[in-house]
C-alpha atoms as a PDB file:
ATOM      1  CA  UNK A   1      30.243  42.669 -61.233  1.00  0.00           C
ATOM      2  CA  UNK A   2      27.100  40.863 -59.890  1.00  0.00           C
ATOM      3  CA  UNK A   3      24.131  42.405 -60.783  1.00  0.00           C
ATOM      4  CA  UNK A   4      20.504  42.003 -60.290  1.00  0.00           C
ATOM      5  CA  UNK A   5      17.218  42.660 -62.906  1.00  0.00           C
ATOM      6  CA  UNK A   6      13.650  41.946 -62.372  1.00  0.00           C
ATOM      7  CA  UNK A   7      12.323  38.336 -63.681  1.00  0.00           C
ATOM      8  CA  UNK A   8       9.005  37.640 -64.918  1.00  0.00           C
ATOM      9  CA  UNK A   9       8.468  34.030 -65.375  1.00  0.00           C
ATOM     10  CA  UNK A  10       5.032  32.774 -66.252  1.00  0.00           C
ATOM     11  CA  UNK A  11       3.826  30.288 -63.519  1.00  0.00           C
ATOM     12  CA  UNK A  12       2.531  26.978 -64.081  1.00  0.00           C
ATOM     13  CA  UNK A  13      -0.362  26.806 -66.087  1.00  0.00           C
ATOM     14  CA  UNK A  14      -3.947  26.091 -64.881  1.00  0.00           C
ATOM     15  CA  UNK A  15      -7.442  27.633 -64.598  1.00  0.00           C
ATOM     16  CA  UNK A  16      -6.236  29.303 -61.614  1.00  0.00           C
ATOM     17  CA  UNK A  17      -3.101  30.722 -62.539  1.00  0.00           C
ATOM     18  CA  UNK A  18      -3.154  31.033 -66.532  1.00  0.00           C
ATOM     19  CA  UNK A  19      -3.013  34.778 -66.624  1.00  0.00           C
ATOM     20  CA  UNK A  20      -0.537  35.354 -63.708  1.00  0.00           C
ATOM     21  CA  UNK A  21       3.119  35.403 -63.325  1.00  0.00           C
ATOM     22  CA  UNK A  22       5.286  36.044 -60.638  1.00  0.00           C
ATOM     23  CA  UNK A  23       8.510  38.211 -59.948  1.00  0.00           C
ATOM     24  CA  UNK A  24      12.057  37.610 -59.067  1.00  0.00           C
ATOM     25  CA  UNK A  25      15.154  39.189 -59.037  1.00  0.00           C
ATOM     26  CA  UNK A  26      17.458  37.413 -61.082  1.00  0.00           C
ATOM     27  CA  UNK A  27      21.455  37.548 -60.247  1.00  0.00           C
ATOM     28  CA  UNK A  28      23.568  38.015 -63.329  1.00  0.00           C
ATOM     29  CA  UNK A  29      27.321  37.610 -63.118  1.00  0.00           C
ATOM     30  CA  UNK A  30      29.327  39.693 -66.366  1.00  0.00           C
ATOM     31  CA  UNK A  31      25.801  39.205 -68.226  1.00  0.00           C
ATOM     32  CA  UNK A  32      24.993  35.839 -67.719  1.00  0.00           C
ATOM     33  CA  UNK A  33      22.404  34.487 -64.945  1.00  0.00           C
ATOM     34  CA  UNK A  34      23.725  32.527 -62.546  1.00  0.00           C
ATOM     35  CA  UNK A  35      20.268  32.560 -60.041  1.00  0.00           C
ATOM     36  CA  UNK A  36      17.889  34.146 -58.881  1.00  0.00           C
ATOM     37  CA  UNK A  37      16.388  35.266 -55.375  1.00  0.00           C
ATOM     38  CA  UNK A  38      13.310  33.694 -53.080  1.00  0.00           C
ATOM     39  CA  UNK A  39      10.157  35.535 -53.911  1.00  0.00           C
ATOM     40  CA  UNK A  40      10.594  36.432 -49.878  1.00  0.00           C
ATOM     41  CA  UNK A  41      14.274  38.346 -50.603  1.00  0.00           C
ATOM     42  CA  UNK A  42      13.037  39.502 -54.300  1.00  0.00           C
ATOM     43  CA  UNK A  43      10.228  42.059 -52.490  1.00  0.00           C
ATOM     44  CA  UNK A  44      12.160  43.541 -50.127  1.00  0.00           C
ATOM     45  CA  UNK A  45      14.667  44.693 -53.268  1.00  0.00           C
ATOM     46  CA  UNK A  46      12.254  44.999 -56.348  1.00  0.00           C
ATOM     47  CA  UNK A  47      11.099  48.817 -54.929  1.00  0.00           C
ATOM     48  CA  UNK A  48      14.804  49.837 -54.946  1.00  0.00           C
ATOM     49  CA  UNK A  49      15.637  48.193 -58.466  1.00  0.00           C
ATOM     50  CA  UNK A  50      12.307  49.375 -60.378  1.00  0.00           C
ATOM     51  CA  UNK A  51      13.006  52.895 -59.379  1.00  0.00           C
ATOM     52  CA  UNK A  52      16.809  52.484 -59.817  1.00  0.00           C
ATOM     53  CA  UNK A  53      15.632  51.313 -63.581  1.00  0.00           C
ATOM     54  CA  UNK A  54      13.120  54.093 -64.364  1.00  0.00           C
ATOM     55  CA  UNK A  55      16.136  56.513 -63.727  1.00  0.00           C
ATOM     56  CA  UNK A  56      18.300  53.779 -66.523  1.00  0.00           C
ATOM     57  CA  UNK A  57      20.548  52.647 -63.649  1.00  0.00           C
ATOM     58  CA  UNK A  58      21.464  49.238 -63.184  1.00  0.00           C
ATOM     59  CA  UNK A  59      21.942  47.876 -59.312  1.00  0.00           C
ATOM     60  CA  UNK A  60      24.660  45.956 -58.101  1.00  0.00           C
ATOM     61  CA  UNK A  61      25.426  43.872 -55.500  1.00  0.00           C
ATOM     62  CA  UNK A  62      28.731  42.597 -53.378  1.00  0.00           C
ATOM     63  CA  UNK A  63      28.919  39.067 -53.769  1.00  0.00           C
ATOM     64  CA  UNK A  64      31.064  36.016 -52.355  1.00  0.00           C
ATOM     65  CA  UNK A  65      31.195  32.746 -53.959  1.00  0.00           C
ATOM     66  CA  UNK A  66      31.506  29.619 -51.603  1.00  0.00           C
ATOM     67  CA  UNK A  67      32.399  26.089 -52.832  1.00  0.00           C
ATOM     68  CA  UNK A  68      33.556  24.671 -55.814  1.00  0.00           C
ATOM     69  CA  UNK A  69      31.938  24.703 -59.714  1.00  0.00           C
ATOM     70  CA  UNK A  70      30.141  20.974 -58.420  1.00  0.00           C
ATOM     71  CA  UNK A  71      28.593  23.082 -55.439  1.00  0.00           C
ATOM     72  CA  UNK A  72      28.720  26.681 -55.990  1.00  0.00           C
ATOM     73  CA  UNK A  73      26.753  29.185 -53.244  1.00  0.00           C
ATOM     74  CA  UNK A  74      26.645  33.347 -53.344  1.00  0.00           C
ATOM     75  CA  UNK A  75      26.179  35.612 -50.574  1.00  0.00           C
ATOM     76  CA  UNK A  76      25.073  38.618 -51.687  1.00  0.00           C
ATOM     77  CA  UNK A  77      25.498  41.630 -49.913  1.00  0.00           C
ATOM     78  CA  UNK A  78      22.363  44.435 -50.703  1.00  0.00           C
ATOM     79  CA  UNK A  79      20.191  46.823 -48.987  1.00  0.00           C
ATOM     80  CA  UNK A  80      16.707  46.381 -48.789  1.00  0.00           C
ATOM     81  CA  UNK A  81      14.117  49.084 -50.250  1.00  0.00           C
ATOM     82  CA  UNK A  82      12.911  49.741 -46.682  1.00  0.00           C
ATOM     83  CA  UNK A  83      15.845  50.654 -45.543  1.00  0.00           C
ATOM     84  CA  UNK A  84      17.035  53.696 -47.895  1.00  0.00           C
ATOM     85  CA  UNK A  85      16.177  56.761 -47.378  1.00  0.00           C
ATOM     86  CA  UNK A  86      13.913  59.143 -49.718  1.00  0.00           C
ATOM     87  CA  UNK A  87      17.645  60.812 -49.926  1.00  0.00           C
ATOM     88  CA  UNK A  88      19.557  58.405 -51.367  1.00  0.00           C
ATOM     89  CA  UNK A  89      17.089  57.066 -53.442  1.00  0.00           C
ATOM     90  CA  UNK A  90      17.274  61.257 -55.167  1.00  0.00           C
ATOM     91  CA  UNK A  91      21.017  60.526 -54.870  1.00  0.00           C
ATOM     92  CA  UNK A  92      21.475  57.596 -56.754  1.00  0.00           C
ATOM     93  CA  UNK A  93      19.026  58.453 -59.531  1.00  0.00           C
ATOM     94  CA  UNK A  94      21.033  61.651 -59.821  1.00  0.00           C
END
């Protein structure tokens, strides 16, 4: 099962960034990360999986691998925040 959980990764540091971090959805695979999303793609999901993980639900994602272990790409397959409903948003925290 592919799975996906909220990074915070301290950014580089300087005078101008010391005290901030940024967000990303990291991709696990069985428990162990295998990658994580462009900050872009990692927006459009993190309003979905922070409300998904206030209820203590996990998300998941379809995934296909493409290549070989020298090359390896995933496609995942997800919805964005924007486009669930206030519906299934009560039906999945249910």
């Amino acid at each position: 099962m592919w799975t996906r959980h909220e990074l915070l990764e301290p950014r580089a540091r300087s005078a101008r960034s010391a005290r901030s971090a940024r967000s990303a959805v990291e991709v696990r695979l069985e428990g162990s990360r295998v990658g994580q999303l462009i900050p872009m793609m990692s927006e459009e999901l993190f309003p979905a999986i922070r409300h998904l993980h206030t209820a203590e639900l996990a998300t998941a994602a379809r995934a296909l691998q493409h290549g070989d272990e020298a090359a390896a790409e995933l496609t995942l397959h997800t919805i964005r925040a924007n486009a669930l409903s206030n519906e299934r948003f009560r039906q999945l925290a249910r």
